[in-house]
C-alpha atoms as a PDB file:
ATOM      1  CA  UNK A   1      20.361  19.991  34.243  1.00  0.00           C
ATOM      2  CA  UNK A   2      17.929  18.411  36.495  1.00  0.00           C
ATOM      3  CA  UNK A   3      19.386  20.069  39.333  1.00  0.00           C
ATOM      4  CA  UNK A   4      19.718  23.854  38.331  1.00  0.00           C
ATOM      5  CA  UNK A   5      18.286  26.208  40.460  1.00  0.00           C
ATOM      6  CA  UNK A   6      14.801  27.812  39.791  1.00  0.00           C
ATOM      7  CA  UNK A   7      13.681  31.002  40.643  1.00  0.00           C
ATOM      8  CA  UNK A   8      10.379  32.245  40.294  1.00  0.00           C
ATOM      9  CA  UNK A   9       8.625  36.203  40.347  1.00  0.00           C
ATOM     10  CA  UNK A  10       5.165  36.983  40.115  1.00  0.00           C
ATOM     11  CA  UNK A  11       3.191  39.928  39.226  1.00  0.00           C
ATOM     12  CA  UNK A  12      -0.771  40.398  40.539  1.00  0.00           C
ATOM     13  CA  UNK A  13      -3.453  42.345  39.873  1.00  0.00           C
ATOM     14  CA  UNK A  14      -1.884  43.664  36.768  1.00  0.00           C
ATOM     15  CA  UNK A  15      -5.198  45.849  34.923  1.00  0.00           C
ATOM     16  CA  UNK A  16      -4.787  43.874  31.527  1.00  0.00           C
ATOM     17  CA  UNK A  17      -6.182  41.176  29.537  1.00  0.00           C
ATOM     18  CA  UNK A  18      -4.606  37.676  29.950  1.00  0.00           C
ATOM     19  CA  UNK A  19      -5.224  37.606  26.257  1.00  0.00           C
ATOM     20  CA  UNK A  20      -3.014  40.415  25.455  1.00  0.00           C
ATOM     21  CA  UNK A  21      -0.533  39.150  27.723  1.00  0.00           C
ATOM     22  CA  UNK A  22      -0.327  35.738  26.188  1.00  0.00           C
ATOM     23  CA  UNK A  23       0.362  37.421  22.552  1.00  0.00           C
ATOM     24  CA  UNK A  24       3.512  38.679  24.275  1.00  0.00           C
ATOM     25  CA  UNK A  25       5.053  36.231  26.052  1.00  0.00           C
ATOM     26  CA  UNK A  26       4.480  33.364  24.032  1.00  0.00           C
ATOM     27  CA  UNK A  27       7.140  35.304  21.988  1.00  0.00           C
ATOM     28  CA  UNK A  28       9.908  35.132  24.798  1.00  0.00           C
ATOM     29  CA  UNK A  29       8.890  32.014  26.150  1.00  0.00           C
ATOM     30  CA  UNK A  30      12.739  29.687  26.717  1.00  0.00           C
ATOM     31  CA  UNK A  31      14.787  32.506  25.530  1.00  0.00           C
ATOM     32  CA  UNK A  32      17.802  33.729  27.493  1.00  0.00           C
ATOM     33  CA  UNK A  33      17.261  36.596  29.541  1.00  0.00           C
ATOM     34  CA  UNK A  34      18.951  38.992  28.231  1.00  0.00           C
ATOM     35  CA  UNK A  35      17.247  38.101  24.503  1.00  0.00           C
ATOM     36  CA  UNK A  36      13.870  38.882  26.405  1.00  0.00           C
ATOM     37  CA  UNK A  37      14.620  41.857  28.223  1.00  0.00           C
ATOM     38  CA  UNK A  38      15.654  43.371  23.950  1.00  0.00           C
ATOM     39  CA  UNK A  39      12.618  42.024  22.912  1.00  0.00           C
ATOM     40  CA  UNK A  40      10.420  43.175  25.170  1.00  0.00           C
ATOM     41  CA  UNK A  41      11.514  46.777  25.076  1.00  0.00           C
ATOM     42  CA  UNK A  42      11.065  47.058  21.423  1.00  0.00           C
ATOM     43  CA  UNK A  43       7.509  45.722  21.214  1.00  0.00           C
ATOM     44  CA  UNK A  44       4.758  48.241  20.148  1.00  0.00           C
ATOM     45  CA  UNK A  45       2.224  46.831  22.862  1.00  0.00           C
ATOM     46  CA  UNK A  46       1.339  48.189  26.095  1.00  0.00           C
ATOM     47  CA  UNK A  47       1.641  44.952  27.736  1.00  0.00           C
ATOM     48  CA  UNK A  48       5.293  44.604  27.221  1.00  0.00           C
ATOM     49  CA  UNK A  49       5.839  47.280  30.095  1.00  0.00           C
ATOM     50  CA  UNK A  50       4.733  44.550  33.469  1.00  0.00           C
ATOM     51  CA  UNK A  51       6.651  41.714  31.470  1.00  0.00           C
ATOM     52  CA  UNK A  52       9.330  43.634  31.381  1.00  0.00           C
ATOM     53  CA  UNK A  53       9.200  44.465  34.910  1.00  0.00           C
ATOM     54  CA  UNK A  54       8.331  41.098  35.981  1.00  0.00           C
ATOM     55  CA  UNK A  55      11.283  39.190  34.344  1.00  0.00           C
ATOM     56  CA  UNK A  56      13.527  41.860  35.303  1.00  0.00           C
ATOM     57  CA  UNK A  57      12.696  41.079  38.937  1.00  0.00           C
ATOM     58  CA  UNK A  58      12.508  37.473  38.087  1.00  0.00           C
ATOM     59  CA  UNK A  59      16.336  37.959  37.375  1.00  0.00           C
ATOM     60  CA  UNK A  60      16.788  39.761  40.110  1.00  0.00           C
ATOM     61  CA  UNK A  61      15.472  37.512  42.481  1.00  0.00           C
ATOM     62  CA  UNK A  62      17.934  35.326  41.168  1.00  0.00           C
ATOM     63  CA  UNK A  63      21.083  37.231  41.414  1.00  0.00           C
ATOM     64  CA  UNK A  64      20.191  38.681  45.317  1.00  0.00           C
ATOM     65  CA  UNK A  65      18.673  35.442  46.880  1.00  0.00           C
ATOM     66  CA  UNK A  66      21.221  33.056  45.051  1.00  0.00           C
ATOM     67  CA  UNK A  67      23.943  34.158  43.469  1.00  0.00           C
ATOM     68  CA  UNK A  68      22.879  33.301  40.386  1.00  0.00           C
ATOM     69  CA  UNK A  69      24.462  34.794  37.166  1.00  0.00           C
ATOM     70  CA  UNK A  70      22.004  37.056  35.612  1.00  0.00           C
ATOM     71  CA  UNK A  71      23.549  36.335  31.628  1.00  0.00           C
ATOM     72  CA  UNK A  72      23.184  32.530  32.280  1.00  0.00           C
ATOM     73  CA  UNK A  73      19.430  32.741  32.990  1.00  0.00           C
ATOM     74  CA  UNK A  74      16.760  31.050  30.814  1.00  0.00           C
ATOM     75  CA  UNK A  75      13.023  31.425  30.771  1.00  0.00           C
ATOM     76  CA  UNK A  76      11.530  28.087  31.628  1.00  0.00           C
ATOM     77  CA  UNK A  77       8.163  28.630  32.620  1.00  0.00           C
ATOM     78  CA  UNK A  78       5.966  32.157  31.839  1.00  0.00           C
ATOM     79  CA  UNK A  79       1.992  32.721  32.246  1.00  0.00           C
ATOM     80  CA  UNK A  80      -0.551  34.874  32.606  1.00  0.00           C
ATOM     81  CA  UNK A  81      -3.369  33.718  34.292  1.00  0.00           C
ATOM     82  CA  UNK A  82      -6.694  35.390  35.296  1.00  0.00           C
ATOM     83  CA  UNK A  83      -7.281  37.493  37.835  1.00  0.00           C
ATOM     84  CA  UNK A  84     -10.595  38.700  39.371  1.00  0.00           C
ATOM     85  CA  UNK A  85     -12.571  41.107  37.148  1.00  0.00           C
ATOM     86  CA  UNK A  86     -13.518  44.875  38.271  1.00  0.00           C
ATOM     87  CA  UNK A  87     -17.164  45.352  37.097  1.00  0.00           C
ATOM     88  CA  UNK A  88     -18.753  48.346  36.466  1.00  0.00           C
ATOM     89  CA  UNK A  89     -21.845  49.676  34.982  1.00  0.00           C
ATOM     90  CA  UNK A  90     -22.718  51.897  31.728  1.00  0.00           C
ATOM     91  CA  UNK A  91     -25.517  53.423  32.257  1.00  0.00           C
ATOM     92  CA  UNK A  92     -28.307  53.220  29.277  1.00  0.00           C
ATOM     93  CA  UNK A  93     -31.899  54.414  27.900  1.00  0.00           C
ATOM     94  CA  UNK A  94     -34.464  53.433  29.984  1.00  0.00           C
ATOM     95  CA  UNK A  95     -32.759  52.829  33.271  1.00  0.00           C
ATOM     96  CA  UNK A  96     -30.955  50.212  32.025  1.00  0.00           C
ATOM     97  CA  UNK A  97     -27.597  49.207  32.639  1.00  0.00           C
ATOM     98  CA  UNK A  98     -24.847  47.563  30.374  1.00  0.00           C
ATOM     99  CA  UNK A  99     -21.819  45.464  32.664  1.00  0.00           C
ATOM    100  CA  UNK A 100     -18.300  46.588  31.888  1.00  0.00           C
ATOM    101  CA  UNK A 101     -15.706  43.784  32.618  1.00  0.00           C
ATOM    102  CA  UNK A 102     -12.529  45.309  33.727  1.00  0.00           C
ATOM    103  CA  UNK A 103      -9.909  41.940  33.867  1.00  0.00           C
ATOM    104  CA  UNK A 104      -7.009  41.652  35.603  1.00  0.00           C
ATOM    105  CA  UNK A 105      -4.235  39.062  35.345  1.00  0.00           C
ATOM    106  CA  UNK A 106      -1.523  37.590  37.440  1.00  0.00           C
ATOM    107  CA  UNK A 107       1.722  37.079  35.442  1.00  0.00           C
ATOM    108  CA  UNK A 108       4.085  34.112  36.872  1.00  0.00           C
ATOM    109  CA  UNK A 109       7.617  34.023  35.830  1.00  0.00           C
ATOM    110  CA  UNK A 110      10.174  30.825  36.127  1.00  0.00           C
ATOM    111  CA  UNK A 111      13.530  31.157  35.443  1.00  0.00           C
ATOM    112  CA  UNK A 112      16.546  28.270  35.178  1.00  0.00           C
ATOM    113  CA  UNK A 113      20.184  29.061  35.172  1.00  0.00           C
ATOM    114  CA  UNK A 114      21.937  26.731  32.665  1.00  0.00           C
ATOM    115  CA  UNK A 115      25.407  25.933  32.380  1.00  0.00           C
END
């Protein structure tokens, strides 16, 4: 299995916690793809929409630029990692100002066929 193919998607800028994001896909994290793709749309969490999208592209990657087999396909590698922050400013008593950390994330997807 050392030389399957890999193919790789990733998503940037996405306006979400990474820490919201890891709670999800720690949970598909080496399942097959078609096993993450169930998962994924039954999950209550808002976060579970970009996965989605991400490994679905991830797959499809695969399928157009190699020929891989889309039900063969494993998840070998998925992170979220951070991405730069929008700040903005709530505005308080006293002309003061409070920050407001918007985050961002960029989600990476890796997937192997196996045989």
């Amino acid at each position: 299995m050392s030389n399957s193919q890999s193919v790789k998607a990733v998503a940037k800028y996405i306006r979400m916690s990474p820490h919201k994001i890891r709670r999800i896909i720690d949970q598909i994290r080496g399942r097959s793809y078609q096993e993450a793709l169930m998962i994924l749309e039954f999950l209550p969490y808002t976060a579970s929409g970009p996965i989605w999208q991400i490994v679905h592209s991830a797959a499809a990657n695969a399928n157009h630029n190699y020929g891989l087999d889309k039900k063969k396909l494993v998840i070998d590698e998925i992170f979220a990692d951070e991405g730069p922050k929008l700040k903005r400013i709530r505005p308080r008593a006293q002309g003061r100002a409070y920050k407001i950390l918007k985050p961002t994330s960029h989600i990476t997807v890796i997937m192997k066929e196996i045989n």
